[in-house]
C-alpha atoms as a PDB file:
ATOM      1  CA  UNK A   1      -2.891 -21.594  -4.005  1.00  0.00           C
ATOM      2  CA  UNK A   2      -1.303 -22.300  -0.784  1.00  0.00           C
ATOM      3  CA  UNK A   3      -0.948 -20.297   2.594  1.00  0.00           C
ATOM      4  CA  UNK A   4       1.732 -18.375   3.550  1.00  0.00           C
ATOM      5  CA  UNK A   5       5.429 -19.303   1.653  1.00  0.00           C
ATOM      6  CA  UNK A   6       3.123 -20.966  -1.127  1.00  0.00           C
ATOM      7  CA  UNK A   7       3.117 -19.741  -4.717  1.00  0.00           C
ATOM      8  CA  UNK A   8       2.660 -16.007  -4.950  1.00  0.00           C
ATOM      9  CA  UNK A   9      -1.149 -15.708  -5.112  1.00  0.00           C
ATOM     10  CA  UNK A  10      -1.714 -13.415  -8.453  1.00  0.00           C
ATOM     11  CA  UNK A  11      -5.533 -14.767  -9.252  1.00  0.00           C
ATOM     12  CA  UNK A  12      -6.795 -13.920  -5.348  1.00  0.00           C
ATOM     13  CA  UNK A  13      -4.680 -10.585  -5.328  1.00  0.00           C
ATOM     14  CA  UNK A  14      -5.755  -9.563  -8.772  1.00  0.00           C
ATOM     15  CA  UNK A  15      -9.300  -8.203  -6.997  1.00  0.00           C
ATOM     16  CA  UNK A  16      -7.173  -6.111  -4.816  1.00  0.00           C
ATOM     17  CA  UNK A  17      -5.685  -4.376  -7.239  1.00  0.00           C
ATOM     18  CA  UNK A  18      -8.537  -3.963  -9.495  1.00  0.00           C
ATOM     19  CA  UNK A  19     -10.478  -2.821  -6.543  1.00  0.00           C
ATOM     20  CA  UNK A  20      -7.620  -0.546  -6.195  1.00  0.00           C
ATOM     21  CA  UNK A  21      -7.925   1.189  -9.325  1.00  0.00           C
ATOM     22  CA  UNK A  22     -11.243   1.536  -9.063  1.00  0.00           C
ATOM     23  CA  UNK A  23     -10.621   3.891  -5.729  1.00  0.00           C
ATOM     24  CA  UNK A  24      -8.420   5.601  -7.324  1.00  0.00           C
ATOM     25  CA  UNK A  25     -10.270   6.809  -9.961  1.00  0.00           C
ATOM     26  CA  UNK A  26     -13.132   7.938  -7.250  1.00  0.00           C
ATOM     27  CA  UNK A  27     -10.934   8.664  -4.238  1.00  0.00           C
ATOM     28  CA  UNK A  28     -11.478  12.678  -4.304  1.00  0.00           C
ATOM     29  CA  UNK A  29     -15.564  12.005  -4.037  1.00  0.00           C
ATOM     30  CA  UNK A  30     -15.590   8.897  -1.059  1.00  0.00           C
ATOM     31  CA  UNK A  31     -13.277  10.427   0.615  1.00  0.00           C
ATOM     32  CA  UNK A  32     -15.184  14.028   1.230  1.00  0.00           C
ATOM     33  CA  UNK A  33     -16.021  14.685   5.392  1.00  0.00           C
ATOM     34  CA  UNK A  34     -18.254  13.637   6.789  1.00  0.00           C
ATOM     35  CA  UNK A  35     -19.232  10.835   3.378  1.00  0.00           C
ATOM     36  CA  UNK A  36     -16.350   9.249   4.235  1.00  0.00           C
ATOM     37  CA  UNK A  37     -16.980   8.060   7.227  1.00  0.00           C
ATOM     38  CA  UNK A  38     -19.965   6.328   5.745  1.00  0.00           C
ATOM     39  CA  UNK A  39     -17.694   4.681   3.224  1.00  0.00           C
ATOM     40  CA  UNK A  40     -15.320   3.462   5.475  1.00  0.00           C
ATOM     41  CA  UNK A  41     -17.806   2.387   8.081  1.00  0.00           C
ATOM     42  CA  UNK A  42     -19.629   0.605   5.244  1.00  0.00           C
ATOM     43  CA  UNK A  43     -16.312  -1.035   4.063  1.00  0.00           C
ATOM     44  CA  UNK A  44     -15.348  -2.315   7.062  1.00  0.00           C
ATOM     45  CA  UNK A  45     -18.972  -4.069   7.953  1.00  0.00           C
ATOM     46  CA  UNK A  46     -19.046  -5.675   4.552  1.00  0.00           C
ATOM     47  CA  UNK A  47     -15.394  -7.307   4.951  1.00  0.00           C
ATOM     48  CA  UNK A  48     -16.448  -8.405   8.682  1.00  0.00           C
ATOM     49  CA  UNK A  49     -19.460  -9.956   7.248  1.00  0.00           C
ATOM     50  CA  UNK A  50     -17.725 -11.503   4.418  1.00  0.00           C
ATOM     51  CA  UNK A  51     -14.945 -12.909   7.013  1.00  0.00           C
ATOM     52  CA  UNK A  52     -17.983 -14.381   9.301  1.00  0.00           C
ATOM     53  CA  UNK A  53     -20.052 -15.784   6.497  1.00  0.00           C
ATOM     54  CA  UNK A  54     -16.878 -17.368   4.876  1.00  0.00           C
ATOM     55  CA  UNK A  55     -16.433 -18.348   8.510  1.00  0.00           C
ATOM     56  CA  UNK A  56     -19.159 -20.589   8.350  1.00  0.00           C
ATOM     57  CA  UNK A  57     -18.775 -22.626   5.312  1.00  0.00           C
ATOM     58  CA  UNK A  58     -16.817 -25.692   4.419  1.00  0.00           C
ATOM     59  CA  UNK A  59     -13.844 -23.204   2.688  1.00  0.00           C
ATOM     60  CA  UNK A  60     -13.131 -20.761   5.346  1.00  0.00           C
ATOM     61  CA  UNK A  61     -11.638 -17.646   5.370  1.00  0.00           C
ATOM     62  CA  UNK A  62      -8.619 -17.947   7.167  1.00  0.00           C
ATOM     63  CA  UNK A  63      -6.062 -15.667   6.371  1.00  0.00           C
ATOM     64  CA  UNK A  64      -4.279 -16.381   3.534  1.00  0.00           C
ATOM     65  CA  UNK A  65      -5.980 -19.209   2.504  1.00  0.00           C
ATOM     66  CA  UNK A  66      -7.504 -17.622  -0.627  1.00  0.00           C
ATOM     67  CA  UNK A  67     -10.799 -19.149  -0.564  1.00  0.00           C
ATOM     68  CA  UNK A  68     -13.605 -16.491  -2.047  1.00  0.00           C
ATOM     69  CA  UNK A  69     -14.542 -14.950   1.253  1.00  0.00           C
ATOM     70  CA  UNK A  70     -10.896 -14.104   2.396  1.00  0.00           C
ATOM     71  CA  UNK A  71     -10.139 -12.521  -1.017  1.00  0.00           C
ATOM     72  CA  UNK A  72     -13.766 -10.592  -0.475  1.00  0.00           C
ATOM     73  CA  UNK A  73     -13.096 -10.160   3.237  1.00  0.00           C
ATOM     74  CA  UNK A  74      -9.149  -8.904   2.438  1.00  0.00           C
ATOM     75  CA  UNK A  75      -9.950  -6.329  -0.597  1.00  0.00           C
ATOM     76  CA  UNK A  76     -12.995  -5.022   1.416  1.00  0.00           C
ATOM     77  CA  UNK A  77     -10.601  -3.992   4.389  1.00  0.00           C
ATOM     78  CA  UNK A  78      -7.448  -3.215   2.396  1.00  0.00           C
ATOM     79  CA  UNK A  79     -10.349  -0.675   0.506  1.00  0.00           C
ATOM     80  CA  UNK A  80     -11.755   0.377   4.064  1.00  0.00           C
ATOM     81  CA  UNK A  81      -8.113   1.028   5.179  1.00  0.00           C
ATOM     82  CA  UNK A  82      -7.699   3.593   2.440  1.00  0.00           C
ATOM     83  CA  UNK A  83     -10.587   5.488   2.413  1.00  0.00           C
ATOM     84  CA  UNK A  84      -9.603   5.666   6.078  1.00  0.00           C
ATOM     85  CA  UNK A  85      -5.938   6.665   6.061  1.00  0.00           C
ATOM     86  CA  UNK A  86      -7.670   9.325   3.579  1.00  0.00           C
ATOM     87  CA  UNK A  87     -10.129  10.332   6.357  1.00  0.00           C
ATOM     88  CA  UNK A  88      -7.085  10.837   8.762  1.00  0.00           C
ATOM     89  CA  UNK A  89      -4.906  12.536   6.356  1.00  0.00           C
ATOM     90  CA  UNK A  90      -7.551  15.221   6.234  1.00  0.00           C
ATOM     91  CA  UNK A  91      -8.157  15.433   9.651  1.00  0.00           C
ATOM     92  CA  UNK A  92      -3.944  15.958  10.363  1.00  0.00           C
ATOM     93  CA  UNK A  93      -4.449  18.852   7.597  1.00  0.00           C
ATOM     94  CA  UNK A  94      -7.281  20.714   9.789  1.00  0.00           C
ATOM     95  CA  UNK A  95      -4.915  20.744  12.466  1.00  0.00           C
ATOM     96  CA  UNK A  96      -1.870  21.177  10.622  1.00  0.00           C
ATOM     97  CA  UNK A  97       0.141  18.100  11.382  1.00  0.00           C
ATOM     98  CA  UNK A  98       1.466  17.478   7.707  1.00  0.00           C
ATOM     99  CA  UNK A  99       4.844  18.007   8.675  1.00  0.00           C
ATOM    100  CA  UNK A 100       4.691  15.369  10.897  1.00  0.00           C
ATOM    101  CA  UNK A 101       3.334  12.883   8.491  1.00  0.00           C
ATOM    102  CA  UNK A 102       5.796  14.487   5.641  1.00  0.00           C
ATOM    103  CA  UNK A 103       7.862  11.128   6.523  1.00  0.00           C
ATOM    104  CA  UNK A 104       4.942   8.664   5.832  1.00  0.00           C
ATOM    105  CA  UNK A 105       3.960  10.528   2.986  1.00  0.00           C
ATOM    106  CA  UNK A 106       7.501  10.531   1.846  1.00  0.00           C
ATOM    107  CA  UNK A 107       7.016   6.589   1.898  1.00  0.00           C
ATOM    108  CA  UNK A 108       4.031   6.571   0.088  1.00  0.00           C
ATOM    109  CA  UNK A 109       5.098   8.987  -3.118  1.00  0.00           C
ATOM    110  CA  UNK A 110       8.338   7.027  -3.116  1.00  0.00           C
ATOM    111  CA  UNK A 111       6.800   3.449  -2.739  1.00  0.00           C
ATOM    112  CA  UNK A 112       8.137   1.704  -5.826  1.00  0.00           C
ATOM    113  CA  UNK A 113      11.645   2.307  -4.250  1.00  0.00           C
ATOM    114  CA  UNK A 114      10.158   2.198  -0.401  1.00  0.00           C
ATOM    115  CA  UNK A 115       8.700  -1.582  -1.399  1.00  0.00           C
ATOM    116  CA  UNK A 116      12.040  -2.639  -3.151  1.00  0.00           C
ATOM    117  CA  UNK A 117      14.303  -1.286  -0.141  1.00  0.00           C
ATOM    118  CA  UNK A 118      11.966  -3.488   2.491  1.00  0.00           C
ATOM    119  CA  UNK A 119      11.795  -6.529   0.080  1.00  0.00           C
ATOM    120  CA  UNK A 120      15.709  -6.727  -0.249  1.00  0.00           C
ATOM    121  CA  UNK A 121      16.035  -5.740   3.338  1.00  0.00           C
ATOM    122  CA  UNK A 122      13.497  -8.744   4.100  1.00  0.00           C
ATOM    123  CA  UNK A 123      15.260 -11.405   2.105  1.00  0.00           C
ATOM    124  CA  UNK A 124      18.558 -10.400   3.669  1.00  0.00           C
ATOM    125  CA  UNK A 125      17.372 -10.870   7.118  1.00  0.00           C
ATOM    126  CA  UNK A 126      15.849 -14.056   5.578  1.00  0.00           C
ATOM    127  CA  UNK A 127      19.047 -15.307   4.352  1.00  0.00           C
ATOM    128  CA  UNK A 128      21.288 -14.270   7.432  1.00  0.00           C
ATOM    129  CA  UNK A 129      18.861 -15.936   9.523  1.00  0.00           C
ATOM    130  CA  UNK A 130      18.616 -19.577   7.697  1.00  0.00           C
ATOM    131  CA  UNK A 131      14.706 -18.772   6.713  1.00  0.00           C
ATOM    132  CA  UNK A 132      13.768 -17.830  10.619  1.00  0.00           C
ATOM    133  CA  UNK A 133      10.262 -15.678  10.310  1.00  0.00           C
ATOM    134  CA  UNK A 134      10.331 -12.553   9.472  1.00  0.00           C
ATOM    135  CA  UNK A 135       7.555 -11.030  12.457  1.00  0.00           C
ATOM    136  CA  UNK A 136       9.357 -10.252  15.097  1.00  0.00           C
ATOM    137  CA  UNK A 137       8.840  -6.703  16.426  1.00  0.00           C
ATOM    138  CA  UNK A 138      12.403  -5.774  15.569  1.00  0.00           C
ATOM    139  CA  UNK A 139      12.240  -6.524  11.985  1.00  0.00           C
ATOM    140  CA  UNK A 140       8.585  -5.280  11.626  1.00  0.00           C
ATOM    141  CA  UNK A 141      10.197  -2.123  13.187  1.00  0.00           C
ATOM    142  CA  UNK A 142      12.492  -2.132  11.156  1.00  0.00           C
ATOM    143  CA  UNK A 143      10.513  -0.642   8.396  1.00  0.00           C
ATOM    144  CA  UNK A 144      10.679   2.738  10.498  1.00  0.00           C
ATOM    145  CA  UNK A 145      13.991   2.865   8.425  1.00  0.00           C
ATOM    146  CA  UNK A 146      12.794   2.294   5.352  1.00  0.00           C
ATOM    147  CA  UNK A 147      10.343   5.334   6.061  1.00  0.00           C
ATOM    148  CA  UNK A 148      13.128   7.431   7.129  1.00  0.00           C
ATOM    149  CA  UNK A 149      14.672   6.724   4.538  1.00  0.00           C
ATOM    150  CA  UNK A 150      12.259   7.926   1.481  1.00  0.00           C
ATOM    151  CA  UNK A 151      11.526  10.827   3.649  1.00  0.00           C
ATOM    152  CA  UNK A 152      15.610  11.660   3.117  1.00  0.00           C
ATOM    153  CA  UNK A 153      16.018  10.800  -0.208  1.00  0.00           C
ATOM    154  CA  UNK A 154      12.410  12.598  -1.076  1.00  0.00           C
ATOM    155  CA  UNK A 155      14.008  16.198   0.797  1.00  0.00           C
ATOM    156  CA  UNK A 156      17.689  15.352  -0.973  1.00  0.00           C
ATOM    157  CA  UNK A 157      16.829  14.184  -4.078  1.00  0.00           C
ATOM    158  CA  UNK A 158      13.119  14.895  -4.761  1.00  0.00           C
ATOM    159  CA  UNK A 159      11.814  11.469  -5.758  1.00  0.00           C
ATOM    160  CA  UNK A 160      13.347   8.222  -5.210  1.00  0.00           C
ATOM    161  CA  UNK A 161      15.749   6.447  -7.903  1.00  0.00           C
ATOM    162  CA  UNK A 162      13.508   3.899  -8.849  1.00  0.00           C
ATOM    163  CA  UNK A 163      10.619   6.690  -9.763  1.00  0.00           C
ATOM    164  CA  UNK A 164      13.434   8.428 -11.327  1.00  0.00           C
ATOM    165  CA  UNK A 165      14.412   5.913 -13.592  1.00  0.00           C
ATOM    166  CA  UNK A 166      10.638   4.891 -14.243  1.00  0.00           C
ATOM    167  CA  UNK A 167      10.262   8.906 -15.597  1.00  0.00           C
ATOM    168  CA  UNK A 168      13.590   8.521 -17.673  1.00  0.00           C
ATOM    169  CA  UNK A 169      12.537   5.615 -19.114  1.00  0.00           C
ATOM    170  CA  UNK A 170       8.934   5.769 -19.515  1.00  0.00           C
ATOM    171  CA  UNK A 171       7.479   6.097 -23.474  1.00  0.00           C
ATOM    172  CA  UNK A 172       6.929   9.872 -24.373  1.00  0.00           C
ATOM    173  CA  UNK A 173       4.725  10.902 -27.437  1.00  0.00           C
ATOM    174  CA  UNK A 174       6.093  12.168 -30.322  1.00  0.00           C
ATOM    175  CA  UNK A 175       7.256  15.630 -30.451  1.00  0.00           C
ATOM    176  CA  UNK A 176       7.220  15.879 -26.624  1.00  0.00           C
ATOM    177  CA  UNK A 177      10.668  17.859 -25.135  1.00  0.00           C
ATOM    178  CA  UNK A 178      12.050  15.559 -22.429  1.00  0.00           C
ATOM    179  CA  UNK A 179      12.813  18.338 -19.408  1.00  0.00           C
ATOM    180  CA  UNK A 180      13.054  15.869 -16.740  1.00  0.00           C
ATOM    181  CA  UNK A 181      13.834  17.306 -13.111  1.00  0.00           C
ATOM    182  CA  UNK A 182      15.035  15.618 -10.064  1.00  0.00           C
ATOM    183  CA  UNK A 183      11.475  15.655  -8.888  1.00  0.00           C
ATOM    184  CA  UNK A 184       9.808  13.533 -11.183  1.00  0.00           C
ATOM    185  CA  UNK A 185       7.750  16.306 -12.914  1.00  0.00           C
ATOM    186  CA  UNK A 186       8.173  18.181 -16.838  1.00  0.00           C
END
């Protein structure tokens, strides 16, 4: 498992997610003023430590290089990031700034289509530009649009198409009425 434009790296990312799920199912309780800022803080020191220990052995933990102590280091931030963005989500509440965020959050409910959008978008750039990297401020910038763009189709539509479809679609028990609205709910 390479570095960067290597094979997609499922085994090293798998922790990630399953560290992910885990969160989810406890994300109400860790992320609870003023615990939270334990959590986070905790998080945080054990991915730096992770990242300097790794640092120190034969391995590494470069980014990307999927050696144990970047996939440690890399779940224990992506976990600390979270629990954080959780933490400042709660703090915009207390001082009402949720319409301000209502784009970012748009982004986030609608992220199966938000992720699609900036993967095609990506790949486009890539082709039109013969493979040039893809982290130049303008492009990285460039996701602003793809933001912007949930938070529309969220206010127009109510969820995105992709979440749509994934509601149409999904398996429904038996003897269950199918009452599906534009917003994704029954």
């Amino acid at each position: 498992m390479g570095g960067t434009g290597g094979a997609y790296r499922l085994a090293t990312l798998l922790p990630m997610a399953l560290g992910g799920l885990a969160l989810a199912a406890v994300l109400r309780q860790v992320t609870r003023l003023p615990q939270a800022w334990v959590v986070a803080g905790a998080l945080f020191a054990a991915s730096l430590a992770a990242y300097r220990i790794g640092a120190g052995t034969a391995s590494g933990s470069a980014a990307y290089s999927g050696t144990t102590a970047e996939v440690i280091g890399a779940t224990l931030l992506a976990t600390g990031s979270v629990v954080a963005s959780f933490i400042m989500l709660a703090l915009a509440e207390r001082i009402s700034l949720r319409r301000v965020l209502a784009p970012l959050l748009a982004a986030g409910r609608l992220a199966l289509t938000a992720y699609t959008l900036q993967i095609l978008w990506l790949a486009l750039l890539s082709a039109l530009r013969d493979g040039a990297p893809d982290d130049q401020w303008w492009i990285l910038g460039s996701s602003l649009v793809v933001v912007g763009g949930s938070w529309l189709l969220e206010r127009l539509m109510g969820t995105g198409p992709l979440e749509w479809l994934i509601h149409v679609l999904r398996p429904r028990p038996l003897g269950s009425s199918v009452s599906a609205r534009s917003d994704g709910s029954r």
